[in-house]
Protein backbone atom coordinates (compact mmCIF):
# COMPACT_ATOMS: atom_id res chain seq x y z
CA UNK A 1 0.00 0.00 0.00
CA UNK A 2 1.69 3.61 -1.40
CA UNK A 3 1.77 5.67 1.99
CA UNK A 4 2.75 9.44 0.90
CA UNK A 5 6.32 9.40 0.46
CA UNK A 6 5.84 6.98 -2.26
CA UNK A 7 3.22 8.22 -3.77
CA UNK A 8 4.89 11.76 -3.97
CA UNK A 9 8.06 9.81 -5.89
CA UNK A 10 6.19 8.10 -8.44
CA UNK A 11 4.66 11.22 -9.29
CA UNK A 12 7.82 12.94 -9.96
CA UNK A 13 9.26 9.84 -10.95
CA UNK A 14 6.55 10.33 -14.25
CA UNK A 15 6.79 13.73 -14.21
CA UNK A 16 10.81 13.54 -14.95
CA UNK A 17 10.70 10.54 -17.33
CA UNK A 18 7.73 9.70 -18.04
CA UNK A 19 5.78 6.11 -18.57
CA UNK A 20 7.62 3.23 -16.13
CA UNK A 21 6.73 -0.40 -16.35
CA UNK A 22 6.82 -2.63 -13.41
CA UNK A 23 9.47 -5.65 -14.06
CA UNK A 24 8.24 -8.93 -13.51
CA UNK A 25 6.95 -9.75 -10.47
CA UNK A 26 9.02 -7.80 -8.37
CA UNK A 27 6.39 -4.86 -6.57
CA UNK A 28 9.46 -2.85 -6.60
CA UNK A 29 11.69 -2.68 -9.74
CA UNK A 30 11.06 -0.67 -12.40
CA UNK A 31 12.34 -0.01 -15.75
CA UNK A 32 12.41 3.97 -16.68
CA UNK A 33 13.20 6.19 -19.41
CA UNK A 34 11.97 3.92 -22.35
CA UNK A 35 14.68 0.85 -21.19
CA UNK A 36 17.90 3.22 -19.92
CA UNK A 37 17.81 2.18 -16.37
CA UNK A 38 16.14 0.17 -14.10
CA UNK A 39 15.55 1.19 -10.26
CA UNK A 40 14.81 -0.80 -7.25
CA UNK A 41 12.75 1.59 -4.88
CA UNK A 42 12.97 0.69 -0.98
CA UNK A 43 10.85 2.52 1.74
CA UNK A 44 11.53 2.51 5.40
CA UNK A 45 10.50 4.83 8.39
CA UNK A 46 12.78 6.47 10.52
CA UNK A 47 14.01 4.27 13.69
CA UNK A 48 15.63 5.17 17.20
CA UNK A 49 18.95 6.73 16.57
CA UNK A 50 17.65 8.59 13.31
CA UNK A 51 18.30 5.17 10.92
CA UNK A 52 16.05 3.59 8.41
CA UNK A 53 16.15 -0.34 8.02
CA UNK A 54 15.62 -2.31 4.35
CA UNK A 55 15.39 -5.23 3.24
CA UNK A 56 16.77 -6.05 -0.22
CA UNK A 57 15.66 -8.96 -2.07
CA UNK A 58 17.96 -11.58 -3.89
CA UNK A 59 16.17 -12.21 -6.58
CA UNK A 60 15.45 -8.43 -7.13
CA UNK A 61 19.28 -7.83 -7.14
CA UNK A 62 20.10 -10.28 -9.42
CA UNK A 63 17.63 -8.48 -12.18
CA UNK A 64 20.14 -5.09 -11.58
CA UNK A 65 23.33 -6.59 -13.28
CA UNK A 66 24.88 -5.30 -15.99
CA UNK A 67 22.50 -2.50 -16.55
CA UNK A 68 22.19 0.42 -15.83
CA UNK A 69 20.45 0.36 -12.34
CA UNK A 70 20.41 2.27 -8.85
CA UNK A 71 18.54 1.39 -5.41
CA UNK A 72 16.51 4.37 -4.48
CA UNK A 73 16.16 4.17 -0.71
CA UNK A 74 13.01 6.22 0.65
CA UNK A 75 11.90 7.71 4.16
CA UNK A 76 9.89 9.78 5.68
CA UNK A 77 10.41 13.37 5.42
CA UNK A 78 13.62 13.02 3.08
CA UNK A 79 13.92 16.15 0.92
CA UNK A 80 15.83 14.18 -1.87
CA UNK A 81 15.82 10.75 -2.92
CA UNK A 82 19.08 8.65 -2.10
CA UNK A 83 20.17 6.47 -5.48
CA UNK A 84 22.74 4.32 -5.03
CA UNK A 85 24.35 3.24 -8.52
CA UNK A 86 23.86 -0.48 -8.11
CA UNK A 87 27.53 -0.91 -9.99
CA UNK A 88 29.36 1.10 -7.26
CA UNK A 89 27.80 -1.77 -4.55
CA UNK A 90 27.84 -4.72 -6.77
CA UNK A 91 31.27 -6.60 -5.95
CA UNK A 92 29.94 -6.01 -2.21
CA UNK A 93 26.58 -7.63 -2.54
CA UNK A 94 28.36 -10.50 -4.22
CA UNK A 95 30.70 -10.88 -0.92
CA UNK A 96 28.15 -11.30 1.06
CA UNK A 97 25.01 -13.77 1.86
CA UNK A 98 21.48 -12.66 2.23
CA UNK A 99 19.66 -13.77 5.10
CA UNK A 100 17.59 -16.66 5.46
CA UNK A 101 14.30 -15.14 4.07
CA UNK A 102 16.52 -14.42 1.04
CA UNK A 103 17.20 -10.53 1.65
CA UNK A 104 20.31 -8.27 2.02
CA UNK A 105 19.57 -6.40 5.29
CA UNK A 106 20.70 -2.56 5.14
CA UNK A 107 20.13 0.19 6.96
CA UNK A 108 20.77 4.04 6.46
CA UNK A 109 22.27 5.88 9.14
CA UNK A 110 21.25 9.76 8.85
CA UNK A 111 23.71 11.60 10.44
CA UNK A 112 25.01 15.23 10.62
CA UNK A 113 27.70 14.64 9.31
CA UNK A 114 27.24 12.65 6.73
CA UNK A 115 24.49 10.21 5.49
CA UNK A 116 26.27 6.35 5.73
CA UNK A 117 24.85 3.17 3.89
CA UNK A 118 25.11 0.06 6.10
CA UNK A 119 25.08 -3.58 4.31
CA UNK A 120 25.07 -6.35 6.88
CA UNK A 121 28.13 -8.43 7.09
CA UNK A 122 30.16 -6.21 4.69
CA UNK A 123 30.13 -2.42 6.29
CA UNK A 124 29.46 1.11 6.13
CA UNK A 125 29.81 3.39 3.34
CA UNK A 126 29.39 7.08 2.86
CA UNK A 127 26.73 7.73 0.72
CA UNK A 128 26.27 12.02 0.92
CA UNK A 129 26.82 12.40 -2.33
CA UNK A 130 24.08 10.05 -3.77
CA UNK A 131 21.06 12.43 -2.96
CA UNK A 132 19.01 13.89 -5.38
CA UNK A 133 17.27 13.49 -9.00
CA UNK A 134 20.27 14.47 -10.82
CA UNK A 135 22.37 11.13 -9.67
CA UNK A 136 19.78 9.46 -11.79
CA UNK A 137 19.64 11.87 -14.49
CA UNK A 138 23.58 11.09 -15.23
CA UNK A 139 22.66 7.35 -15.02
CA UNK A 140 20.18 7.82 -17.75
CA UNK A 141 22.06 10.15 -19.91
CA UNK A 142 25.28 7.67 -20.08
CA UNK A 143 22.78 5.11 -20.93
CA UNK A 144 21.26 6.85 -24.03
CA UNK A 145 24.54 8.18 -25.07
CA UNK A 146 25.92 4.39 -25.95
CA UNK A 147 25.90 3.09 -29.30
CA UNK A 148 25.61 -0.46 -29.14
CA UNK A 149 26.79 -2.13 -32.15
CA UNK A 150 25.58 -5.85 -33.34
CA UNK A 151 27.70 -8.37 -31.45
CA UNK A 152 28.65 -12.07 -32.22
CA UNK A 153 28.42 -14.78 -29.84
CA UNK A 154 32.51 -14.74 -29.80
CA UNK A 155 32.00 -11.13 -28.87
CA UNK A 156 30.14 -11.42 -26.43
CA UNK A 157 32.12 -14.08 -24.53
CA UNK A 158 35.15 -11.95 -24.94
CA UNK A 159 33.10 -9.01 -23.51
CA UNK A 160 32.23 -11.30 -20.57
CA UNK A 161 35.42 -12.62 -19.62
CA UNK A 162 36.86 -9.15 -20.10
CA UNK A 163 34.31 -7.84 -17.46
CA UNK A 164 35.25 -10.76 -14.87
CA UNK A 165 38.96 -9.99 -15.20
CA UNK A 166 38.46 -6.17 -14.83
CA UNK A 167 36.99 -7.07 -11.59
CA UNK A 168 39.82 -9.73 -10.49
CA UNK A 169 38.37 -13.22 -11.04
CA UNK A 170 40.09 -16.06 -12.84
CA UNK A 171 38.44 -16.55 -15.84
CA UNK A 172 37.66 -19.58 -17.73
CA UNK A 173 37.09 -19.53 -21.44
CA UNK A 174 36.83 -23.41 -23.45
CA UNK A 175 39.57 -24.24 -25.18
CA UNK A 176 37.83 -24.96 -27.92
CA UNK A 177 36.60 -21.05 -27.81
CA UNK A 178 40.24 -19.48 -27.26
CA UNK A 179 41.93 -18.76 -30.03
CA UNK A 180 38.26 -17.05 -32.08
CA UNK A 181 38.16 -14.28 -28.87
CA UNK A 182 37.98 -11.00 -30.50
CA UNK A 183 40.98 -8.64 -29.32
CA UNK A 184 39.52 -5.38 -31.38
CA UNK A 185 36.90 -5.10 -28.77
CA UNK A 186 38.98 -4.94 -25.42
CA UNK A 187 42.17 -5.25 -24.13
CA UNK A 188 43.50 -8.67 -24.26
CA UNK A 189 43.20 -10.88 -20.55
CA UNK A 190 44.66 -14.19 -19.40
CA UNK A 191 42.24 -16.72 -19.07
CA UNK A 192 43.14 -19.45 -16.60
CA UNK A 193 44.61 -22.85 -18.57
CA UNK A 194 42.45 -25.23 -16.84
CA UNK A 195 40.00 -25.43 -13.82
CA UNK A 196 40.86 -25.82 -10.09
CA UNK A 197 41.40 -29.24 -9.41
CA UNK A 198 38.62 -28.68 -6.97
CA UNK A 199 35.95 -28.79 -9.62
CA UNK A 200 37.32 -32.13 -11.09
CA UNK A 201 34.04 -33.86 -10.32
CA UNK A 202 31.61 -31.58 -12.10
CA UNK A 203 34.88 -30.18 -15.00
CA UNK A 204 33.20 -31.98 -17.68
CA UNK A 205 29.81 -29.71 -16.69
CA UNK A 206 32.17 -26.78 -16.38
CA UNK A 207 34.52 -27.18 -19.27
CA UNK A 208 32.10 -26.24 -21.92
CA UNK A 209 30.47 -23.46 -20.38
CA UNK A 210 31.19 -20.07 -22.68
CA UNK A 211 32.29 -18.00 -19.45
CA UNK A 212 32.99 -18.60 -15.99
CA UNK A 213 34.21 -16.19 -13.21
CA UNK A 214 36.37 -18.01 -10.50
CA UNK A 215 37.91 -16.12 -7.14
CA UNK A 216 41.01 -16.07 -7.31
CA UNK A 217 42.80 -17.97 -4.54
CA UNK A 218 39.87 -19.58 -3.49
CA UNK A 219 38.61 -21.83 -6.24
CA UNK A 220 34.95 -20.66 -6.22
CA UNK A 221 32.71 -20.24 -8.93
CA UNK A 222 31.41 -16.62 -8.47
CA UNK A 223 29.27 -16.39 -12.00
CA UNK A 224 28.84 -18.42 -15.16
CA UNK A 225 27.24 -17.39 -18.48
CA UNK A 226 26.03 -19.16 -21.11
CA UNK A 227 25.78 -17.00 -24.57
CA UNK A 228 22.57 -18.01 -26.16
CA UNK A 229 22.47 -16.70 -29.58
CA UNK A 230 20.16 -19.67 -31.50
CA UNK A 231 20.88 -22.39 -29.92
CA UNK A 232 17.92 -23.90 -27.04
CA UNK A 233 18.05 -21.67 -23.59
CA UNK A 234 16.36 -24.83 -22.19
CA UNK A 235 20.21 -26.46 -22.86
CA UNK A 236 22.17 -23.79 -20.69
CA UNK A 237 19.63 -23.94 -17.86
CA UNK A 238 19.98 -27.88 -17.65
CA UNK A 239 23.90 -27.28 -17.30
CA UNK A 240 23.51 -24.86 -14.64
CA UNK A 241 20.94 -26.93 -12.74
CA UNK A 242 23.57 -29.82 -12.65
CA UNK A 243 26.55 -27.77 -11.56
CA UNK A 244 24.20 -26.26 -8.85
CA UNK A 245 22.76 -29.67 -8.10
CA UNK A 246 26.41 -31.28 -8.28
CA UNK A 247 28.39 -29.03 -6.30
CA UNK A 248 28.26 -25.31 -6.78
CA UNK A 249 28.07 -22.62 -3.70
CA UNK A 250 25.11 -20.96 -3.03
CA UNK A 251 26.01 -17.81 -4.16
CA UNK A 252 27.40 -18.36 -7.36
CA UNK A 253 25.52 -16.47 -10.14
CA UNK A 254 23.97 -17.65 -13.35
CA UNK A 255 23.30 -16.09 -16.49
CA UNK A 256 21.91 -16.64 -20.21
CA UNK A 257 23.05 -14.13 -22.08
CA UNK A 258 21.17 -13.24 -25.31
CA UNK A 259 19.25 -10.83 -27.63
CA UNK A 260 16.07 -9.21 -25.96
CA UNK A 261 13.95 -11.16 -28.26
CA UNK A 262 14.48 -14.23 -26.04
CA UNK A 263 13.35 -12.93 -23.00
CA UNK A 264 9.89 -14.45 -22.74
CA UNK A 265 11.46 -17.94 -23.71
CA UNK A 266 13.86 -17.87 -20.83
CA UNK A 267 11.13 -16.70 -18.67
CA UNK A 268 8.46 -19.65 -19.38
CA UNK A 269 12.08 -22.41 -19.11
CA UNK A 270 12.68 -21.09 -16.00
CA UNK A 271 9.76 -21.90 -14.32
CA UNK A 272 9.58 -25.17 -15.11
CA UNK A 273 8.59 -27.11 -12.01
CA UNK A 274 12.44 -28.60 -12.03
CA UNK A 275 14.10 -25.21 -11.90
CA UNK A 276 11.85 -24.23 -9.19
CA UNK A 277 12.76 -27.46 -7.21
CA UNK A 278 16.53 -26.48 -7.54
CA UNK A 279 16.03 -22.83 -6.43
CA UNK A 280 17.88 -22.07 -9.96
CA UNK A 281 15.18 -19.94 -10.68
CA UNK A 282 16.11 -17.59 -7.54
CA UNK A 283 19.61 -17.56 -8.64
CA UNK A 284 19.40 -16.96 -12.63
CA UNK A 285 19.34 -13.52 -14.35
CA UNK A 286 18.74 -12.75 -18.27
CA UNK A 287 21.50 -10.53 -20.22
CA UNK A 288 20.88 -8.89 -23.34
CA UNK A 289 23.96 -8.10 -25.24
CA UNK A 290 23.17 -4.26 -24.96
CA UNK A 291 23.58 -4.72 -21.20
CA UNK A 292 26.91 -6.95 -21.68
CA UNK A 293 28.54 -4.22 -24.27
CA UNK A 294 27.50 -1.22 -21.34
CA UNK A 295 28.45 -2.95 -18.46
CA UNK A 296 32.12 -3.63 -20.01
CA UNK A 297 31.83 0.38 -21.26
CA UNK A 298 30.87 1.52 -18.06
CA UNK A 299 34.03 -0.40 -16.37
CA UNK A 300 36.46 0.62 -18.65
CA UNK A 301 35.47 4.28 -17.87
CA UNK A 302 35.59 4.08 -14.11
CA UNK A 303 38.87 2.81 -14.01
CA UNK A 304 40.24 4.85 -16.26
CA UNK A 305 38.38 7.90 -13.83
CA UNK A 306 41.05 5.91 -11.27
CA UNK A 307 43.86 6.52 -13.04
């Protein structure tokens, strides 16, 4: 039920950008600005000690990356809306498990000096600078401002593994894919020779898989993507159902990657009654190639802004 603070953000919300679509299921993540950016909008009242408390779902999260996304975090009396840029939080979501009922608890400290973003289990963050309309307005404008060009399924795998090795994973490309990885399109990574000897009873699952992201030192499978450009979605969701079945943790990621257009496919594969049963449909996200090509854009840029 919309109490007033909510209903006095969606109405600026359409006044700023006009028509937003609900996504899914979710009650609270929207996609804005005719596909630019998606937010996930949170509401909480104020507590003792002037903090607000959240709870952020899994599944929700999982539909944030890659894209162009923020978490709007709401209260009572707030003069400006708080976005957080989902990217900036990302690696720390991933570090961390949700609780039981499946949700990342956070809270919002609001203090004098400085507003401070609270994720359980990983710390606090400063977060003063995320107020107002204009911290979306930027995330919409670099959104509209990329040209995505057509991409290959070699292109996007190279995109992918170049993403996972701009963050620090080891990356795992087949063999048999190696030598066809497009270099024109990013700077050239190492890709690890052959898998931990701690995956040796599910490496013939794993071997064949387009991209996987593995921590470094560790020997944990963080994310794997399959890159479905014809061939049956149904196939990569059976070979992440038996690495999750098999032996994976339970927060490694899972993605099919693939034009838009195969959306409402991997939506009605998904929940089949044997994905369900497996909890892979909590864990797996959708990737169009737009979103593969920004997110690898978007990460060259910051870390150039680094150097």
């Amino acid at each position: 039920m919309p109490n007033e603070t909510k209903k006095y953000f969606f109405k600026k919300l359409s006044e700023r950008y006009g028509t937003f679509r609900k996504l899914g299921t979710s009650l609270s993540l929207f996609d804005i600005g005719e596909g630019a950016a998606r937010i996930y909008i949170r509401y909480s009242k104020i507590h003792p000690r002037n903090r607000t408390f959240y709870g952020l779902r899994k599944e929700d999260i999982l539909q944030l990356e890659g894209r162009a996304a923020a978490i709007c975090f709401l209260w009572d009396g707030q003069e400006n809306p708080l976005f957080v840029r989902y990217s900036d939080y990302e690696d720390v979501f991933h570090s961390v498990l949700p609780a039981t009922d499946g949700q990342y608890k956070v809270q919002v400290f609001l203090q004098d000096e400085a507003a401070e973003l609270y994720i359980a289990n990983a710390g606090r963050f400063n977060v003063e600078g995320c107020f107002g309309w204009q911290r979306l307005d930027s995330l919409i404008d670099q959104s509209k401002l990329l040209e995505i060009p057509d991409l290959t399924h070699t292109q996007v795998q190279t995109l992918l593994g170049s993403i996972g090795a701009i963050k620090g994973y080891g990356i795992w490309i087949p063999r048999n894919d190696r030598l066809k990885l497009d270099w024109h399109i990013t700077t050239q990574f190492e890709y690890d020779a052959s898998l931990p000897h701690e995956f040796n009873e599910i490496e013939n699952l794993l071997s064949e898989i387009d991209v996987i992201w593995i921590e470094k030192g560790a020997a944990k499978l963080r994310a794997l993507f399959e890159v479905e450009h014809s061939t049956p979605i149904y196939s990569a969701l059976l070979r992440f159902n038996d690495v999750r079945l098999v032996g994976s943790e339970t927060n490694t990621r899972y993605s099919v990657v693939s034009n838009d257009e195969r959306r409402g496919l991997f939506i009605r594969q998904l929940n089949r009654p044997t994905f369900k049963t497996s909890s892979l449909s909590d864990n797996c996200a959708f990737l169009k190639y737009s979103d593969v090509y920004a997110w690898h854009k978007q990460l060259i840029g910051e870390n150039k802004n680094k150097s």
